[in-house]
PDB file of N, CA and C in Angstrom:
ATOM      1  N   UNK A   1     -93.328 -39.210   8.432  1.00  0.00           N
ATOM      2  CA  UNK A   1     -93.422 -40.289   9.380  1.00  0.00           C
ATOM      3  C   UNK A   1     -94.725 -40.162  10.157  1.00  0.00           C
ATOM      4  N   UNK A   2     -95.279 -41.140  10.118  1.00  0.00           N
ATOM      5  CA  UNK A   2     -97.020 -41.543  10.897  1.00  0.00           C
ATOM      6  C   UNK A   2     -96.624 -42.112  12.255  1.00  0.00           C
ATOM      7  N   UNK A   3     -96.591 -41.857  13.016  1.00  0.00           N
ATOM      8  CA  UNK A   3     -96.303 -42.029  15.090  1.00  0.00           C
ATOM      9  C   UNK A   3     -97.684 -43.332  14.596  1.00  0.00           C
ATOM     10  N   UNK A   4     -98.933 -43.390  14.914  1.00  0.00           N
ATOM     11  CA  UNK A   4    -100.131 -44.383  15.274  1.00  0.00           C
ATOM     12  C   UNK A   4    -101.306 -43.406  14.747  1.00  0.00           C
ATOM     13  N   UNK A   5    -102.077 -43.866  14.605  1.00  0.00           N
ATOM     14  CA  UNK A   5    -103.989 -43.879  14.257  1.00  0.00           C
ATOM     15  C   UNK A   5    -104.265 -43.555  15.792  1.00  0.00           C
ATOM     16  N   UNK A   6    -103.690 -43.998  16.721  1.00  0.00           N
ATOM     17  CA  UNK A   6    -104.272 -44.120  17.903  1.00  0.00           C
ATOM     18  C   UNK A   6    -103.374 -42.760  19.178  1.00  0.00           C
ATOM     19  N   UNK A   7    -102.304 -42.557  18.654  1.00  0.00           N
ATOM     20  CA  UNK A   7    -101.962 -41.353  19.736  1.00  0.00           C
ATOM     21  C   UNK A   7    -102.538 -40.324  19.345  1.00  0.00           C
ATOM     22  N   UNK A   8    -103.150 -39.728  20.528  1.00  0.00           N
ATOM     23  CA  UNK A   8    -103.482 -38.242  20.767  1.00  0.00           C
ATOM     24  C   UNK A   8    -103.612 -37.622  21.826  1.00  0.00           C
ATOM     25  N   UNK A   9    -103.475 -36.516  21.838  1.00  0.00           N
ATOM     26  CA  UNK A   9    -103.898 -35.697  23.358  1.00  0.00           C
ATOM     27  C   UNK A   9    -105.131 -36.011  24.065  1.00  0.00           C
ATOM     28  N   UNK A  10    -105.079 -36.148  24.879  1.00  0.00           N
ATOM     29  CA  UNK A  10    -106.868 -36.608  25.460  1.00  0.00           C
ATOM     30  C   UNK A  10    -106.958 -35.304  26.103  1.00  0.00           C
ATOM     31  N   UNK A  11    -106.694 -33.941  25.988  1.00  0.00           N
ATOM     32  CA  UNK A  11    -107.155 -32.790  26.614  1.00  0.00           C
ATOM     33  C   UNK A  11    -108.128 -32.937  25.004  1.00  0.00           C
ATOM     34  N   UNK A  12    -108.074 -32.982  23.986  1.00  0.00           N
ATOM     35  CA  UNK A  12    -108.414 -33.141  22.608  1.00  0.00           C
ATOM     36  C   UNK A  12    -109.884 -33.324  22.852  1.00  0.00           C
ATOM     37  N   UNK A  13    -109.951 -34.763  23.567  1.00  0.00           N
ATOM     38  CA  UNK A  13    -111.173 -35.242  23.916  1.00  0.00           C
ATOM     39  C   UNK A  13    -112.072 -34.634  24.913  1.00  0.00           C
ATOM     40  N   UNK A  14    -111.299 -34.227  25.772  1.00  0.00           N
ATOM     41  CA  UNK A  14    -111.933 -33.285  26.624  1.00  0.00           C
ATOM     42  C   UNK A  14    -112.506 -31.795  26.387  1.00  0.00           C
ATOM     43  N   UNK A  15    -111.833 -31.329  25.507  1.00  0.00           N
ATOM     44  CA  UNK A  15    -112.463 -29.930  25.125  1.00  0.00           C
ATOM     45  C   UNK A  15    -113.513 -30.180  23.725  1.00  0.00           C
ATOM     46  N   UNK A  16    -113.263 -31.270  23.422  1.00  0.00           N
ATOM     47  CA  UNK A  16    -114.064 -31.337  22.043  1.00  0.00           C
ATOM     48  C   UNK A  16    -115.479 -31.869  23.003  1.00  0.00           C
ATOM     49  N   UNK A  17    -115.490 -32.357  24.017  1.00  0.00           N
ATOM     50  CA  UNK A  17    -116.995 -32.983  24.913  1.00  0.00           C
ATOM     51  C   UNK A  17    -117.700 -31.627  25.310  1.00  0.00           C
ATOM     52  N   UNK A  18    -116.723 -30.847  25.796  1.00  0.00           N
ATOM     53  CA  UNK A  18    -117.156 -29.608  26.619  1.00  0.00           C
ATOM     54  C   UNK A  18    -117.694 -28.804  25.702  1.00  0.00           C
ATOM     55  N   UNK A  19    -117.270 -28.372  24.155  1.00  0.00           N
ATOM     56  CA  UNK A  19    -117.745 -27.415  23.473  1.00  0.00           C
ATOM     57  C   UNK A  19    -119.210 -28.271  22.785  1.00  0.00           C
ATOM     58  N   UNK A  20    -119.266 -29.746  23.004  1.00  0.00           N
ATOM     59  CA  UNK A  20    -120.517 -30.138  22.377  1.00  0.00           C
ATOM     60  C   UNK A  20    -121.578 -29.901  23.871  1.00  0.00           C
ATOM     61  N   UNK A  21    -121.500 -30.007  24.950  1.00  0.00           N
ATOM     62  CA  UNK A  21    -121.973 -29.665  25.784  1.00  0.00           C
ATOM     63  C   UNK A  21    -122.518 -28.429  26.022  1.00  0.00           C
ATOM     64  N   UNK A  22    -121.650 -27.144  25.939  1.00  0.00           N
ATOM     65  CA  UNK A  22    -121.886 -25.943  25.389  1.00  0.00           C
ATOM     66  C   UNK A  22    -122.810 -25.923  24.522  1.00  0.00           C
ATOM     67  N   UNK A  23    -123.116 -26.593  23.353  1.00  0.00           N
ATOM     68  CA  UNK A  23    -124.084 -26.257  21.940  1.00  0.00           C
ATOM     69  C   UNK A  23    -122.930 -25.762  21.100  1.00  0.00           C
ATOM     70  N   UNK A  24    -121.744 -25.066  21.081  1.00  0.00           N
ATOM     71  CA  UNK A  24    -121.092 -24.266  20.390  1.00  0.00           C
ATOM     72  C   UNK A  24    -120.905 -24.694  18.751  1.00  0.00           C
ATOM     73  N   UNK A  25    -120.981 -25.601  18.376  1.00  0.00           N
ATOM     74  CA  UNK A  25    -121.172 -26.492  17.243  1.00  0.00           C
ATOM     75  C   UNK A  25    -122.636 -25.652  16.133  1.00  0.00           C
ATOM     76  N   UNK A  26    -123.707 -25.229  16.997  1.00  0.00           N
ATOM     77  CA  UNK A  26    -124.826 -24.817  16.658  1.00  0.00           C
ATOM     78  C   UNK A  26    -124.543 -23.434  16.343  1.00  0.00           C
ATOM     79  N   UNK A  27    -123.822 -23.026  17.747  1.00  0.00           N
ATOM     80  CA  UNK A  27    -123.936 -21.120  17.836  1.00  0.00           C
ATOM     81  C   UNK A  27    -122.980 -20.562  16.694  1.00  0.00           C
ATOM     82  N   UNK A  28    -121.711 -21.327  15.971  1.00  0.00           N
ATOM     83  CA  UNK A  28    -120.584 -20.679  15.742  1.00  0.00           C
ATOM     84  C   UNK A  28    -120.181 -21.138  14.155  1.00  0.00           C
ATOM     85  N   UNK A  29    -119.712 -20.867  12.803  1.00  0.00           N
ATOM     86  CA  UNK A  29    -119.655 -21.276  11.898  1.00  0.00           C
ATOM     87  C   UNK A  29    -118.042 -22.424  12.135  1.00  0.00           C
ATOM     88  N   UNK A  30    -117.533 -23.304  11.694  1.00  0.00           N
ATOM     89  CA  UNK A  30    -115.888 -24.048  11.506  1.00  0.00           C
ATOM     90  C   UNK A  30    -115.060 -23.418  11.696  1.00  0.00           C
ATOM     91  N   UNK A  31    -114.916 -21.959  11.057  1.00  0.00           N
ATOM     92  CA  UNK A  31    -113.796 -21.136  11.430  1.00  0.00           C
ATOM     93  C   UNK A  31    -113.484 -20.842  12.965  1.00  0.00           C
ATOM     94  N   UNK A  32    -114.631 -20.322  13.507  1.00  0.00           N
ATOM     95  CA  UNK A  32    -115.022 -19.590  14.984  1.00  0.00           C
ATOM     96  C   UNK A  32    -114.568 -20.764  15.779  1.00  0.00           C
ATOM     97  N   UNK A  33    -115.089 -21.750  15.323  1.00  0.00           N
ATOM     98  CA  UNK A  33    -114.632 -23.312  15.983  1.00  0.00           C
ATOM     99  C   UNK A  33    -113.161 -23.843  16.265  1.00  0.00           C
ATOM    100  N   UNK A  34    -112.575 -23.841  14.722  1.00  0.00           N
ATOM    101  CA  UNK A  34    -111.010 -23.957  14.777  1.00  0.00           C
ATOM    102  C   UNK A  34    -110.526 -23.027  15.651  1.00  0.00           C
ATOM    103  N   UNK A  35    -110.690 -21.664  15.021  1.00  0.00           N
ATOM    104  CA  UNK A  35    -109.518 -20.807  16.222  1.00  0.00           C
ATOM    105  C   UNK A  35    -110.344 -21.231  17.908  1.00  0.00           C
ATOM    106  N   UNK A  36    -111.074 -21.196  17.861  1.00  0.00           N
ATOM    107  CA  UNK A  36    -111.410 -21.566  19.336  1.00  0.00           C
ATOM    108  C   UNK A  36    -110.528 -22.779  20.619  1.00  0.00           C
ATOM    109  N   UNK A  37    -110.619 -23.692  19.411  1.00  0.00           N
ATOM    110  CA  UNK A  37    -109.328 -24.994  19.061  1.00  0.00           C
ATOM    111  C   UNK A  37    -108.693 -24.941  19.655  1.00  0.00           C
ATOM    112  N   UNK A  38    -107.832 -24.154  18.766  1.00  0.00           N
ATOM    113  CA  UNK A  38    -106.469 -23.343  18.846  1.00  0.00           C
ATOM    114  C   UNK A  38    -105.754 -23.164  20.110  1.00  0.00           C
ATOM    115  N   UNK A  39    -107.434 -22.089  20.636  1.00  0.00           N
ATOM    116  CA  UNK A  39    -106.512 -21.161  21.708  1.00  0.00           C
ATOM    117  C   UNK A  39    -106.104 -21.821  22.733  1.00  0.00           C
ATOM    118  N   UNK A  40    -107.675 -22.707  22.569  1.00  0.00           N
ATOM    119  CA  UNK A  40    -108.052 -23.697  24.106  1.00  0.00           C
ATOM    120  C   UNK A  40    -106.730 -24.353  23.942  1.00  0.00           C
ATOM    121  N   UNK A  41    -106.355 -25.348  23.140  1.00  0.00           N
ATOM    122  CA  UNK A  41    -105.047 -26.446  23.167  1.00  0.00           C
ATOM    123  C   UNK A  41    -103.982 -25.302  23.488  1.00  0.00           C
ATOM    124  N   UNK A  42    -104.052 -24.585  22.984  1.00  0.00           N
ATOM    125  CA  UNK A  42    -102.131 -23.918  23.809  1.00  0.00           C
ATOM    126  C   UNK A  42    -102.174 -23.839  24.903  1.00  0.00           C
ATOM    127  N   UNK A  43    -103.646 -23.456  25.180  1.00  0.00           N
ATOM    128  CA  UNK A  43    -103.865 -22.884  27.259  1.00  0.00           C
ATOM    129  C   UNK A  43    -103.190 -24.270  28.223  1.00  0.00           C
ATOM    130  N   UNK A  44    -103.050 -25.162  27.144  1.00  0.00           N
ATOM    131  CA  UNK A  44    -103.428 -26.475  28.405  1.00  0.00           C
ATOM    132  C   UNK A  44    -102.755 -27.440  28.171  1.00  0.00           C
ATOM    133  N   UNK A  45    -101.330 -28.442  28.908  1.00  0.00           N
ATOM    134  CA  UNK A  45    -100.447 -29.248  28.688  1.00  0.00           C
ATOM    135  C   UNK A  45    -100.990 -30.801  27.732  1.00  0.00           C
ATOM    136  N   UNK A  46    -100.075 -31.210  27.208  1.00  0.00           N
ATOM    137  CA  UNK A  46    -100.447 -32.431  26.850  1.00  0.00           C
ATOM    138  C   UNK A  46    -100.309 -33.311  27.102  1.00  0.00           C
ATOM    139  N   UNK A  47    -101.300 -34.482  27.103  1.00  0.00           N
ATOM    140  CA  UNK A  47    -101.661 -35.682  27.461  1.00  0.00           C
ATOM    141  C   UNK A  47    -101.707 -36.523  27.160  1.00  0.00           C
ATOM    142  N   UNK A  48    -100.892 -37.135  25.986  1.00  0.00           N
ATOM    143  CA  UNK A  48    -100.967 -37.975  24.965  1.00  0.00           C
ATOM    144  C   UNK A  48    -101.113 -39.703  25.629  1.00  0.00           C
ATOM    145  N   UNK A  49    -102.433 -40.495  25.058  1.00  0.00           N
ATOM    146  CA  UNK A  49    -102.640 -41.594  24.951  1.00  0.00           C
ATOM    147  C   UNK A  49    -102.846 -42.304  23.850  1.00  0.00           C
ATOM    148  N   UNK A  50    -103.018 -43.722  24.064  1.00  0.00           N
ATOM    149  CA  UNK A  50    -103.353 -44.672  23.148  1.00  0.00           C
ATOM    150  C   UNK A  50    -104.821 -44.746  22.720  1.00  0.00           C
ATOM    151  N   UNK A  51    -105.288 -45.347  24.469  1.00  0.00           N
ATOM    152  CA  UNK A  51    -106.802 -45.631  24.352  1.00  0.00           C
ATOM    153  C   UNK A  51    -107.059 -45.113  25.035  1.00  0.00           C
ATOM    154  N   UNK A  52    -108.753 -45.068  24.940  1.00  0.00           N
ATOM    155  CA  UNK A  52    -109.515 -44.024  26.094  1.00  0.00           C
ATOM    156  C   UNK A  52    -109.549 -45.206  27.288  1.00  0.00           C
ATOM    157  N   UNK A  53    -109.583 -46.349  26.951  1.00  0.00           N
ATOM    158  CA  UNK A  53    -109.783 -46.976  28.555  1.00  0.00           C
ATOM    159  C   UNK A  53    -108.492 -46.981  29.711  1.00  0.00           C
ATOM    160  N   UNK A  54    -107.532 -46.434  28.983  1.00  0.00           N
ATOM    161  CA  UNK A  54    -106.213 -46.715  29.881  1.00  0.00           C
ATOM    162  C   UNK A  54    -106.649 -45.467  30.849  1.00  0.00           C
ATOM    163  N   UNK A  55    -107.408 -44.174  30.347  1.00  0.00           N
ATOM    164  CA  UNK A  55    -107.422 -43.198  31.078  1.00  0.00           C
ATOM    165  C   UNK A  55    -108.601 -43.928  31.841  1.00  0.00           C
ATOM    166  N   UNK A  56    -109.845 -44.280  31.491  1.00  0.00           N
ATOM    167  CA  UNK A  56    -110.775 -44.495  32.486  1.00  0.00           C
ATOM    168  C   UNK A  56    -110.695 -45.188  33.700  1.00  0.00           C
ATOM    169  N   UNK A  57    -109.942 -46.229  33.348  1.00  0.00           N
ATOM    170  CA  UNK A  57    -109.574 -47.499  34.561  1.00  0.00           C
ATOM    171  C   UNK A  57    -107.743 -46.759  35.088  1.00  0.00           C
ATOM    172  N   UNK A  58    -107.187 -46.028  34.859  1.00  0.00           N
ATOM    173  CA  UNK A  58    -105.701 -45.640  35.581  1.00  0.00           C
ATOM    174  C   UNK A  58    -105.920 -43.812  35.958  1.00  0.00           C
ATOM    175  N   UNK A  59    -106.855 -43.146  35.484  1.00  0.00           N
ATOM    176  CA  UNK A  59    -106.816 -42.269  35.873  1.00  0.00           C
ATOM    177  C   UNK A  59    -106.994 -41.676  36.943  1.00  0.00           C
ATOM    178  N   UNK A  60    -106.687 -40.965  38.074  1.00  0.00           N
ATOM    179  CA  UNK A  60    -107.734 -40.825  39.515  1.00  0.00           C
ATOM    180  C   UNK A  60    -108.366 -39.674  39.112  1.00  0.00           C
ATOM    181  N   UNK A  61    -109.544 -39.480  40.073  1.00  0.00           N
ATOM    182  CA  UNK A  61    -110.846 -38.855  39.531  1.00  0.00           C
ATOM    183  C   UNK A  61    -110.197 -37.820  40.299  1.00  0.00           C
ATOM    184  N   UNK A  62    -109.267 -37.204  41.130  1.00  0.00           N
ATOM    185  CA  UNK A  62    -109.336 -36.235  41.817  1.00  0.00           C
ATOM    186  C   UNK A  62    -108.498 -35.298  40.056  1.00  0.00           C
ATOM    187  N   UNK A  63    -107.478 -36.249  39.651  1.00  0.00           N
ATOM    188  CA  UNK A  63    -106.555 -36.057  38.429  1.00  0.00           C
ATOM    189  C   UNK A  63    -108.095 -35.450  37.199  1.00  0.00           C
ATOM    190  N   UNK A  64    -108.909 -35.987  37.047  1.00  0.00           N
ATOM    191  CA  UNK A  64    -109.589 -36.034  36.013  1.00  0.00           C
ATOM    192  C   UNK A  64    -110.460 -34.770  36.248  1.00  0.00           C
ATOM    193  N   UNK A  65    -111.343 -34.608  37.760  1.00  0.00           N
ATOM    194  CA  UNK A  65    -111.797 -33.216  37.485  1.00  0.00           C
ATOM    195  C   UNK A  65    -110.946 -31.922  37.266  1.00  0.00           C
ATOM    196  N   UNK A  66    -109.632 -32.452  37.766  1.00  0.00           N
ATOM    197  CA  UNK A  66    -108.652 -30.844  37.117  1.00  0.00           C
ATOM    198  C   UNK A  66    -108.179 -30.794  35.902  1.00  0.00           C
ATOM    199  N   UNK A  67    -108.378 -31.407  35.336  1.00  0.00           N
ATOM    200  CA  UNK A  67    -108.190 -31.405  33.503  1.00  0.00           C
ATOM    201  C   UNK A  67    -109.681 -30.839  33.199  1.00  0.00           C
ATOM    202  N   UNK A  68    -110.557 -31.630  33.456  1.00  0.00           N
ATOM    203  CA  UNK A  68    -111.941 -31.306  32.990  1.00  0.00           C
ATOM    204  C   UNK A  68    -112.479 -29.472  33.577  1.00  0.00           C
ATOM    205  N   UNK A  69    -111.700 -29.118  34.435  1.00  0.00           N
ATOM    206  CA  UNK A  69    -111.721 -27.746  35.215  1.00  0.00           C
ATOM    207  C   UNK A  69    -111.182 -27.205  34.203  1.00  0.00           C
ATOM    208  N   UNK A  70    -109.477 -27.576  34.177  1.00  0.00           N
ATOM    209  CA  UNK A  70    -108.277 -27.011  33.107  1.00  0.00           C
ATOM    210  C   UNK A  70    -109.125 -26.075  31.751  1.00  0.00           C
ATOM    211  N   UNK A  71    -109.618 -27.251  31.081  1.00  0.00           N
ATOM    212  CA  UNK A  71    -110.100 -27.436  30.122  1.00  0.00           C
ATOM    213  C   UNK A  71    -111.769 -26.196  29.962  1.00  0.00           C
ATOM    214  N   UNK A  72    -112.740 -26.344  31.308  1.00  0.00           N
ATOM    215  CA  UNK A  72    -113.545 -25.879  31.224  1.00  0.00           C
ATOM    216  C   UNK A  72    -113.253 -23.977  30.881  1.00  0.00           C
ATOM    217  N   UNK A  73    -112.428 -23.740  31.893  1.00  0.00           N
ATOM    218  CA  UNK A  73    -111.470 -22.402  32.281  1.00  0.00           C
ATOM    219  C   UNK A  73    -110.447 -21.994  31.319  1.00  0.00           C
ATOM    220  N   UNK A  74    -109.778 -22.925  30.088  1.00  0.00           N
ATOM    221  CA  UNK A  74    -109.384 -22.511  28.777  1.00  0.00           C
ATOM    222  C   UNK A  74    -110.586 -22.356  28.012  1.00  0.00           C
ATOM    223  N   UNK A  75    -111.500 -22.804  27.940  1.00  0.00           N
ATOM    224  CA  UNK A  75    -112.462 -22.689  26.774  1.00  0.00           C
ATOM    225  C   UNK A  75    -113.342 -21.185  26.770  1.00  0.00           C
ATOM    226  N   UNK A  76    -113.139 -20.986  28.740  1.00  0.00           N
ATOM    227  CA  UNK A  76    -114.138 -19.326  28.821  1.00  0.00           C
ATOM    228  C   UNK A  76    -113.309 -18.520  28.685  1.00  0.00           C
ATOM    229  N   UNK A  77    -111.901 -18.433  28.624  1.00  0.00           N
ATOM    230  CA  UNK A  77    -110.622 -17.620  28.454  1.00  0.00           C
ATOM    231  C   UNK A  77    -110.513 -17.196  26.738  1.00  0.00           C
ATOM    232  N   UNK A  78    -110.590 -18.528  26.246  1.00  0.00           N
ATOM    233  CA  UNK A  78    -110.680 -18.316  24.313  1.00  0.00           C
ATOM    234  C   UNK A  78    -111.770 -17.555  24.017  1.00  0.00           C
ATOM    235  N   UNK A  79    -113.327 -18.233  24.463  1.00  0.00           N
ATOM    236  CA  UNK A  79    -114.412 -17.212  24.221  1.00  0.00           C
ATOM    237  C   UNK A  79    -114.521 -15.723  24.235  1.00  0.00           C
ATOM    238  N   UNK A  80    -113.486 -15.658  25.742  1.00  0.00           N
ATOM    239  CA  UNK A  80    -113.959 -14.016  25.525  1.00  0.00           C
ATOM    240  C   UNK A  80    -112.992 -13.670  25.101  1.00  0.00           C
ATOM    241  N   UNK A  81    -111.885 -13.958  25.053  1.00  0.00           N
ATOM    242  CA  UNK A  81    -111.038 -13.266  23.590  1.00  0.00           C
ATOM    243  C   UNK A  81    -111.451 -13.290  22.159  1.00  0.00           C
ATOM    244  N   UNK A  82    -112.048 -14.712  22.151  1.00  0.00           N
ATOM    245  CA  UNK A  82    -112.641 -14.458  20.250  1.00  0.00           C
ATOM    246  C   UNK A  82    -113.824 -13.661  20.474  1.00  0.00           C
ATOM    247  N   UNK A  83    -114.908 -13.170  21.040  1.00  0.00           N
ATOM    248  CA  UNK A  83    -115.920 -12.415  21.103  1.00  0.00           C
ATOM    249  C   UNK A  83    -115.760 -11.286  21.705  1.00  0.00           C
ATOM    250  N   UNK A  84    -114.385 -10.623  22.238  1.00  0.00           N
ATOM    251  CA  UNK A  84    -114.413  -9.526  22.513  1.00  0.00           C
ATOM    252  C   UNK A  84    -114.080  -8.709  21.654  1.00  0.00           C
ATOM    253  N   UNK A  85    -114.673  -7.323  21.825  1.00  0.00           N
ATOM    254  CA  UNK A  85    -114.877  -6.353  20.366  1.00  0.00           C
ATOM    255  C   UNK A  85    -113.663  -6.028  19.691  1.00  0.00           C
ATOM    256  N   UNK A  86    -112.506  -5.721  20.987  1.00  0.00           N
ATOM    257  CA  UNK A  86    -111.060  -5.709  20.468  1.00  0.00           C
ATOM    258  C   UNK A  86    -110.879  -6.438  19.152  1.00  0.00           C
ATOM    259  N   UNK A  87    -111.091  -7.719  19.178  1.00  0.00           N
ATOM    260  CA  UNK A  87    -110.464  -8.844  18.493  1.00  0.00           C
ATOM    261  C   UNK A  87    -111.448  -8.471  16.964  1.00  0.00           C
ATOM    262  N   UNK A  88    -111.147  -7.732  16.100  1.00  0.00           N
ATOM    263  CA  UNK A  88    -112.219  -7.732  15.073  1.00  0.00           C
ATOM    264  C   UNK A  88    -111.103  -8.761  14.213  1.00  0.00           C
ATOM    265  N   UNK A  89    -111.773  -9.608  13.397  1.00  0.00           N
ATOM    266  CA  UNK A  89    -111.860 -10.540  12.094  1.00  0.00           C
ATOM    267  C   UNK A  89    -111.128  -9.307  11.193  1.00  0.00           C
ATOM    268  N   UNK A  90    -110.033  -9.422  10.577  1.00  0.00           N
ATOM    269  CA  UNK A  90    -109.990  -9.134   9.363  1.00  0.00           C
ATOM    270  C   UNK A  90    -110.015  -9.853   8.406  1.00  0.00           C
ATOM    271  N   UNK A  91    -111.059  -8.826   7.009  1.00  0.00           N
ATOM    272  CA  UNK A  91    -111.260  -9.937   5.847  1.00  0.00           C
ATOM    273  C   UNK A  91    -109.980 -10.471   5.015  1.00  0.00           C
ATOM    274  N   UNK A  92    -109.438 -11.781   4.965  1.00  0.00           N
ATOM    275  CA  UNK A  92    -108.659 -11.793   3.787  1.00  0.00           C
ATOM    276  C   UNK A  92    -108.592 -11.733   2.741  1.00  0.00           C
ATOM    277  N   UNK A  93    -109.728 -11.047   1.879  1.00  0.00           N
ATOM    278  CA  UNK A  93    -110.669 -10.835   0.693  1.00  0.00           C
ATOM    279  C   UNK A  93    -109.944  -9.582   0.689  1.00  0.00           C
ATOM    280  N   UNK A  94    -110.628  -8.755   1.666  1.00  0.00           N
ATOM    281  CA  UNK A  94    -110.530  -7.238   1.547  1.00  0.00           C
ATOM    282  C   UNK A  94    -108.821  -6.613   1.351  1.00  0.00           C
ATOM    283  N   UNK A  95    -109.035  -5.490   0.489  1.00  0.00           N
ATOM    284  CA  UNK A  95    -107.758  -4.854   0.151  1.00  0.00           C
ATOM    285  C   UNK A  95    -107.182  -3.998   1.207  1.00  0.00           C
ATOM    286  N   UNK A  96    -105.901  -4.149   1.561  1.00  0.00           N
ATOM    287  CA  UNK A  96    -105.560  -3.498   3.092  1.00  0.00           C
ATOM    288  C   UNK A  96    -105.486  -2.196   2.546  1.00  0.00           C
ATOM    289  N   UNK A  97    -105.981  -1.149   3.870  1.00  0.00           N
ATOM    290  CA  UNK A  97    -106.048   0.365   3.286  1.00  0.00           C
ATOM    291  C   UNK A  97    -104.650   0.980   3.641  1.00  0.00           C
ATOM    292  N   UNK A  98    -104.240   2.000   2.706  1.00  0.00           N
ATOM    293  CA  UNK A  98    -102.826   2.375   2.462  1.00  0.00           C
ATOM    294  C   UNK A  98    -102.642   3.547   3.513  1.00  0.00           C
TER     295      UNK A  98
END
């Protein structure tokens, strides 16, 4: 079953602005990107709309910089978990050692 073309989270939209803002698109290969995704969307409730104008014209701006905060403050929370040394990549290539 297909819900619409048109529902989605608009935190979606918001973290996908912030990481092009960042450059992170440049610095990081798709993978690094997805889990980044990931982490950010669990950190942060959902918001599901139709259109972007229902948020522009009904949203209040006091409402909109704390998502855009929300959002800024999940994205430096994911970073330093995916770039901290703890967190090493294992290969799924590589043969696990016995």
């Amino acid at each position: 079953m297909k819900l619409h073309d048109d529902i989605h989270n608009y935190y979606e939209k918001l973290m996908l602005d912030h990481l092009s803002e960042l450059g992170l698109s440049d610095a990081h290969d798709s993978e690094y990107l997805a889990d980044l995704c990931c982490i950010v969307l669990n950190q942060l409730p959902c918001k599901y709309i139709r259109y972007e104008v229902d948020m522009a014209f009904y949203l209040p701006q006091t409402e909109r910089f704390e998502m855009v905060t929300r959002v800024q403050d999940a994205v430096s929370k994911a970073r330093a978990f995916l770039d901290s040394p703890d967190n090493k990549k294992i290969d799924p290539v590589a043969p696990a050692e016995a």
